[in-house]
C-alpha atoms as a PDB file:
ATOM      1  CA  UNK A   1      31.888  45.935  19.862  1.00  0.00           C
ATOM      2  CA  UNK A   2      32.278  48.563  17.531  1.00  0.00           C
ATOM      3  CA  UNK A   3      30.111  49.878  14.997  1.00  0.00           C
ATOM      4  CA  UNK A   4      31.564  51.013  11.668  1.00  0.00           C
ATOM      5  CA  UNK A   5      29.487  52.977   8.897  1.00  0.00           C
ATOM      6  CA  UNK A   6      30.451  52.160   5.390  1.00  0.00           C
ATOM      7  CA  UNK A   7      30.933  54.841   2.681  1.00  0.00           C
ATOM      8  CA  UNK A   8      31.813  54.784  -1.205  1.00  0.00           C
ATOM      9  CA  UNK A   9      32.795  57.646  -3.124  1.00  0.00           C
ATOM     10  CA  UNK A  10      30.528  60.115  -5.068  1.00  0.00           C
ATOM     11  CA  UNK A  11      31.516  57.815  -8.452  1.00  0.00           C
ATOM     12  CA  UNK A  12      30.975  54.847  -7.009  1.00  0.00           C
ATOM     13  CA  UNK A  13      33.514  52.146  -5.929  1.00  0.00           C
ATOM     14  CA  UNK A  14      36.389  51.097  -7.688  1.00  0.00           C
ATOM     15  CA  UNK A  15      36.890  47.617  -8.584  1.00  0.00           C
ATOM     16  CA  UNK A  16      39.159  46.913  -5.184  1.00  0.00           C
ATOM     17  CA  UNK A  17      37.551  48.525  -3.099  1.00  0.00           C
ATOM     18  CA  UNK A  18      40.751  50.905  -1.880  1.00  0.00           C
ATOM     19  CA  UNK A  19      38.412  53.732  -1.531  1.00  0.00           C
ATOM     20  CA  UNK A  20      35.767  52.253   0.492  1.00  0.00           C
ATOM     21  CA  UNK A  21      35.795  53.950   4.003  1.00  0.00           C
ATOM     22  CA  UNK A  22      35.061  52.611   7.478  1.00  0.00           C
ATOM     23  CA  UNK A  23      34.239  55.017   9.922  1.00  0.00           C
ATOM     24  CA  UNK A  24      33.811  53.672  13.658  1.00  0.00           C
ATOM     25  CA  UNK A  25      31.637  54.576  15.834  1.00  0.00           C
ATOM     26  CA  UNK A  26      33.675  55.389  19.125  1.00  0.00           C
ATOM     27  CA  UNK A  27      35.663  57.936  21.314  1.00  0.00           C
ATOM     28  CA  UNK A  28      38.447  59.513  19.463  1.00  0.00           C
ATOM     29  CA  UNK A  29      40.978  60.276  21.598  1.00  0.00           C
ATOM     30  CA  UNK A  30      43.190  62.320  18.891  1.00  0.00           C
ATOM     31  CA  UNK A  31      40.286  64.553  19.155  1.00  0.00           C
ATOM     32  CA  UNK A  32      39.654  65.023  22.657  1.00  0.00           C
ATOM     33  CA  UNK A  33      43.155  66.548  22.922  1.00  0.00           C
ATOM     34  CA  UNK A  34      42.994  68.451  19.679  1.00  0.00           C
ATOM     35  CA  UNK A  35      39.528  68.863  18.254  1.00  0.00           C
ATOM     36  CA  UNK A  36      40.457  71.573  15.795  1.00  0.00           C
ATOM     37  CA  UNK A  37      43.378  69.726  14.513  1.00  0.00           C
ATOM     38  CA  UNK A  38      41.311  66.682  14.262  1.00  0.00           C
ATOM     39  CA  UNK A  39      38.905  68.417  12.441  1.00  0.00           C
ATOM     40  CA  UNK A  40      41.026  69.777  10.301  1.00  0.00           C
ATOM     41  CA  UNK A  41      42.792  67.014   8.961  1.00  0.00           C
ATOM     42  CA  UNK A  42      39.166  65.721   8.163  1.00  0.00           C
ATOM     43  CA  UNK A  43      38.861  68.401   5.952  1.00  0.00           C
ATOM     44  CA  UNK A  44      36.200  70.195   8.410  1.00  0.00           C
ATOM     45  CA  UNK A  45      36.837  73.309   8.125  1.00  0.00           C
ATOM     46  CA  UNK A  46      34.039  75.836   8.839  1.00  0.00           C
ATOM     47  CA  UNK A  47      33.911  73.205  12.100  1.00  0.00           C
ATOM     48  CA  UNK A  48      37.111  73.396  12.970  1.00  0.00           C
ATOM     49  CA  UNK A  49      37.092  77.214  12.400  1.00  0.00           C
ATOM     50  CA  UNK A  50      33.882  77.409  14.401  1.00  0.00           C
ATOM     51  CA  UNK A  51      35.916  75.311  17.352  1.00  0.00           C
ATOM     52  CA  UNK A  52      38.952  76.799  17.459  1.00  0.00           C
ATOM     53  CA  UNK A  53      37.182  80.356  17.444  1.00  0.00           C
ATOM     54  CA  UNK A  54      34.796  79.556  20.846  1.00  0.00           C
ATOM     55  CA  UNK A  55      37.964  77.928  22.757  1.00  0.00           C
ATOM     56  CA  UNK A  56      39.708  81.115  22.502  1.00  0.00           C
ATOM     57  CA  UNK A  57      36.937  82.628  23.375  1.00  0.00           C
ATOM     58  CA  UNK A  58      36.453  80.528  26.449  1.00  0.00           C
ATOM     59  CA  UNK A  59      40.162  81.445  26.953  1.00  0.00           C
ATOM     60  CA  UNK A  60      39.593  84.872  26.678  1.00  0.00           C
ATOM     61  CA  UNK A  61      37.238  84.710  29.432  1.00  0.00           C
ATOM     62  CA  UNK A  62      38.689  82.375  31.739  1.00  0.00           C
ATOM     63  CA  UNK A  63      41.325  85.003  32.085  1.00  0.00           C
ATOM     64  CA  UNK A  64      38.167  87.077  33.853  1.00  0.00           C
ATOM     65  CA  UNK A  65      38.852  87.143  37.827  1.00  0.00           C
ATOM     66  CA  UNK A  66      36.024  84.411  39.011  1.00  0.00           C
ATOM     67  CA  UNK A  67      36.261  82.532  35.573  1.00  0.00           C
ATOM     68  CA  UNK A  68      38.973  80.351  35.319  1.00  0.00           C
ATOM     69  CA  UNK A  69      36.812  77.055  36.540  1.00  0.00           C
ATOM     70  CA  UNK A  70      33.935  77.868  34.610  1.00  0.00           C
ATOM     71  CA  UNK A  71      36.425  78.222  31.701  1.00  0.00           C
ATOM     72  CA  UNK A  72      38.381  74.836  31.987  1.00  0.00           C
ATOM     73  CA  UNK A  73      35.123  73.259  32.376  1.00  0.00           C
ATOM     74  CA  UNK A  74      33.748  74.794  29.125  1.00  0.00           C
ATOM     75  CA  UNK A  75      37.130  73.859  27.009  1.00  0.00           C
ATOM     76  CA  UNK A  76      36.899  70.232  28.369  1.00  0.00           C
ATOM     77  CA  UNK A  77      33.120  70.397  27.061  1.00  0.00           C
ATOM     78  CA  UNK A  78      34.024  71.345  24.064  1.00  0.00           C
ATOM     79  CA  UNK A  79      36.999  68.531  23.711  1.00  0.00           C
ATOM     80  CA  UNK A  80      34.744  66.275  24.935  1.00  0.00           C
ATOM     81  CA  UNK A  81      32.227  67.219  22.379  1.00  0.00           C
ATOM     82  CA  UNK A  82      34.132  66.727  19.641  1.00  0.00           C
ATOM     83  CA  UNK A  83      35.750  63.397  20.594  1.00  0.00           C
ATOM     84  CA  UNK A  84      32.295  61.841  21.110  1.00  0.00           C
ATOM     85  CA  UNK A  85      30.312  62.780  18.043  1.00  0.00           C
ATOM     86  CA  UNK A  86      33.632  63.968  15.878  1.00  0.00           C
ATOM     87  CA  UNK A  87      32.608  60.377  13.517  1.00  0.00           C
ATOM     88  CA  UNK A  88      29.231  61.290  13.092  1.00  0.00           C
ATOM     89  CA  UNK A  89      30.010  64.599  12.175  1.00  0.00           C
ATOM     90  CA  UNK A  90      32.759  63.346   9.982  1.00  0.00           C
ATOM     91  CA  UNK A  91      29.852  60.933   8.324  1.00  0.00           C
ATOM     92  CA  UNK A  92      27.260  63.886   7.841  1.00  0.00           C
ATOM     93  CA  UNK A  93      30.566  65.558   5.816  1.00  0.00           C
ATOM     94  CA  UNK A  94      31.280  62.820   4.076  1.00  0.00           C
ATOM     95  CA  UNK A  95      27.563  62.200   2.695  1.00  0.00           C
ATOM     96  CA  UNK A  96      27.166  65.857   2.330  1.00  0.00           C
ATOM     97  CA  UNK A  97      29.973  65.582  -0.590  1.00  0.00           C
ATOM     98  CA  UNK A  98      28.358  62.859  -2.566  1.00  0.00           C
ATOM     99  CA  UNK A  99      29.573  60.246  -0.812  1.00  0.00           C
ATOM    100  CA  UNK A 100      26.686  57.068  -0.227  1.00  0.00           C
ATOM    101  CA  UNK A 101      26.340  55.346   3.259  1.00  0.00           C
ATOM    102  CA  UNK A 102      26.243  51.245   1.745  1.00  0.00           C
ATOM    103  CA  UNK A 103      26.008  49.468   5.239  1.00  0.00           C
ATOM    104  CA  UNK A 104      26.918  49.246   9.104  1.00  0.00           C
ATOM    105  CA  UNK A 105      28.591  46.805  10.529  1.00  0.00           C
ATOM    106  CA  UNK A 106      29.382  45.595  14.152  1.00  0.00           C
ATOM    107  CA  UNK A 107      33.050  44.067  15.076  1.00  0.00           C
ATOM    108  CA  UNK A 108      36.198  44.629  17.493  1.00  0.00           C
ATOM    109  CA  UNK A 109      37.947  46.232  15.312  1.00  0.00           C
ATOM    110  CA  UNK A 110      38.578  47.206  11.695  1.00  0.00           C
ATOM    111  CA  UNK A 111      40.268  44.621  10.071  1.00  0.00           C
ATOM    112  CA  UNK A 112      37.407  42.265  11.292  1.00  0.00           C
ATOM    113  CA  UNK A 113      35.036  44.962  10.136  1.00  0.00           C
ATOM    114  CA  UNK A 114      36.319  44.822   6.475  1.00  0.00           C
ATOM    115  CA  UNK A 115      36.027  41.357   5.914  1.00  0.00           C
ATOM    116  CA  UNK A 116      32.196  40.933   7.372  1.00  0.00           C
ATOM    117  CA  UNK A 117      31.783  43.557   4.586  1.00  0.00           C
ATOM    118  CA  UNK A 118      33.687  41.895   1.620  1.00  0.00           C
ATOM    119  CA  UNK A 119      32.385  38.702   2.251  1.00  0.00           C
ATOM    120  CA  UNK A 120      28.627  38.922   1.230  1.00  0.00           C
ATOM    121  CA  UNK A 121      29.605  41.373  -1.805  1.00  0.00           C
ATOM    122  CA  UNK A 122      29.337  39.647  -4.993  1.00  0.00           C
ATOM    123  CA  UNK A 123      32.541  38.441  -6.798  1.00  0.00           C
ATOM    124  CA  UNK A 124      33.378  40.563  -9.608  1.00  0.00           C
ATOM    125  CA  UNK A 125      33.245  39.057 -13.339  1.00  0.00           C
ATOM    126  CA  UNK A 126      36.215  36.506 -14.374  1.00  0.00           C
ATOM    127  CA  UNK A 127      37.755  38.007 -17.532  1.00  0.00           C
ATOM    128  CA  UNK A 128      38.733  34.774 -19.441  1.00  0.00           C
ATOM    129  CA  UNK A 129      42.577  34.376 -20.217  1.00  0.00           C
ATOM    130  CA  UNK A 130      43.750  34.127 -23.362  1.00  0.00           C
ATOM    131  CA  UNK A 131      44.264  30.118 -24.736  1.00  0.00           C
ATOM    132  CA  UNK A 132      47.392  29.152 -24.587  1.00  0.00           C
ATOM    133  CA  UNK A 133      47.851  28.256 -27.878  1.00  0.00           C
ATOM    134  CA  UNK A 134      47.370  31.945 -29.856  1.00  0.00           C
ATOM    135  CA  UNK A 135      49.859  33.407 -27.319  1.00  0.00           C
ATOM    136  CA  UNK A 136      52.335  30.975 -28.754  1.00  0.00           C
ATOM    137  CA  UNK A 137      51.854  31.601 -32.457  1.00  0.00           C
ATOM    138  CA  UNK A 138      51.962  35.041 -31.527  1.00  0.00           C
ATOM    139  CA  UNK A 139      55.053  34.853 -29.719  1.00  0.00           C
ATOM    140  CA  UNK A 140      56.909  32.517 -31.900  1.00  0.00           C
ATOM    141  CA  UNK A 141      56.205  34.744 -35.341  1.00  0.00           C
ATOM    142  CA  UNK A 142      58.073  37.652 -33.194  1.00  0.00           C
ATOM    143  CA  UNK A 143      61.380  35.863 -32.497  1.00  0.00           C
ATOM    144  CA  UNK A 144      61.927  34.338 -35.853  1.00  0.00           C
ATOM    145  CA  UNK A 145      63.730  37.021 -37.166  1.00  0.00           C
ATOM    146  CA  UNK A 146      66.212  37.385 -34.141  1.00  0.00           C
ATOM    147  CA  UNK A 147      69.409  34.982 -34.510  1.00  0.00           C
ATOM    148  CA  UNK A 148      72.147  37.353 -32.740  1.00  0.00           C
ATOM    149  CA  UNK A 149      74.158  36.321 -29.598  1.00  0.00           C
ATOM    150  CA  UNK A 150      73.075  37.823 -26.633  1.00  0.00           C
ATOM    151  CA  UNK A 151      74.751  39.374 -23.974  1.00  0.00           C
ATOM    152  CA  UNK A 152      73.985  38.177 -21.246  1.00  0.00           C
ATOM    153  CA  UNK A 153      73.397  34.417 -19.520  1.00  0.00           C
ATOM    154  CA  UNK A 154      70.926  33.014 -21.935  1.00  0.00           C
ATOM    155  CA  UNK A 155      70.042  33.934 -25.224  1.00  0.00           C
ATOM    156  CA  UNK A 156      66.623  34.631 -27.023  1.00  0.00           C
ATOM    157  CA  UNK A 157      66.037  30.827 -27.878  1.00  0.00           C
ATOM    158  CA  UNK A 158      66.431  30.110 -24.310  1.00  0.00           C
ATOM    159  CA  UNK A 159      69.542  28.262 -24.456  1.00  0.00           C
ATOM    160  CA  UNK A 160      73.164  28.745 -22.351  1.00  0.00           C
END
């Protein structure tokens, strides 16, 4: 099981939902191969700077004779780093720019995630429709004046 921390925007939520975030919990792979890259397309960028900056030099010094081992094992710490606490880090971001933790919850996987979430969240107000009735007296005073052909399969009184 999963865990996935929720997150609404710095205004709040919209009415959907669509900007409600899940963030899991969980070994990233994408980042284990590219932590800088990962970072930045989290918009991370004083990390990512930060990362990118000690691999080369951890490069720089695996080149040293005596080195090279040391070196690897220091670039894989760093990948391996990132890919384990790369959400939490992404979370700390996140709440750093306004955005507001609003629960946690524990599934396989997303999409089972989401609808734990949305199912105990109140349902939003009804807006009532409007009665049938006025939309026909409105309609019906706005076709009156209309008694050309028209051009196409039907015309506007809705006959062939």
């Amino acid at each position: 099981m999963i865990s996935y921390t929720v997150l609404t925007p710095p205004g709040g939520a919209d009415r959907d939902h669509a900007s409600t975030l899940f963030v899991a919990d969980r070994f990233i792979w994408s980042a284990m191969c590219l932590p800088w890259i990962w970072l930045l397309s989290r918009r991370m960028w004083l990390a990512a700077f930060v990362v990118f900056v000690a691999e080369c030099l951890v490069i720089f010094f695996m080149q040293q004779p005596g080195l090279g081992t040391a070196g690897l094992l220091a670039i894989l710490a760093i990948h391996a780093l990132v890919a384990l606490e790369g959400g939490h880090l992404h979370i700390r971001h996140l709440i750093v720019r306004g955005w507001h933790v609003v629960g946690l919850e524990t599934a396989p996987d997303m999409a089972t995630a989401e609808e734990m979430f949305f199912a105990v969240l109140p349902e939003p107000a009804a807006t009532p429709l409007p009665v049938a009735s006025d939309w026909a007296k409105q309609n019906s005073s706005s076709t009156q004046g209309w008694s050309a052909p028209a051009l196409g399969l039907f015309d506007n009184t809705g006959a062939r």
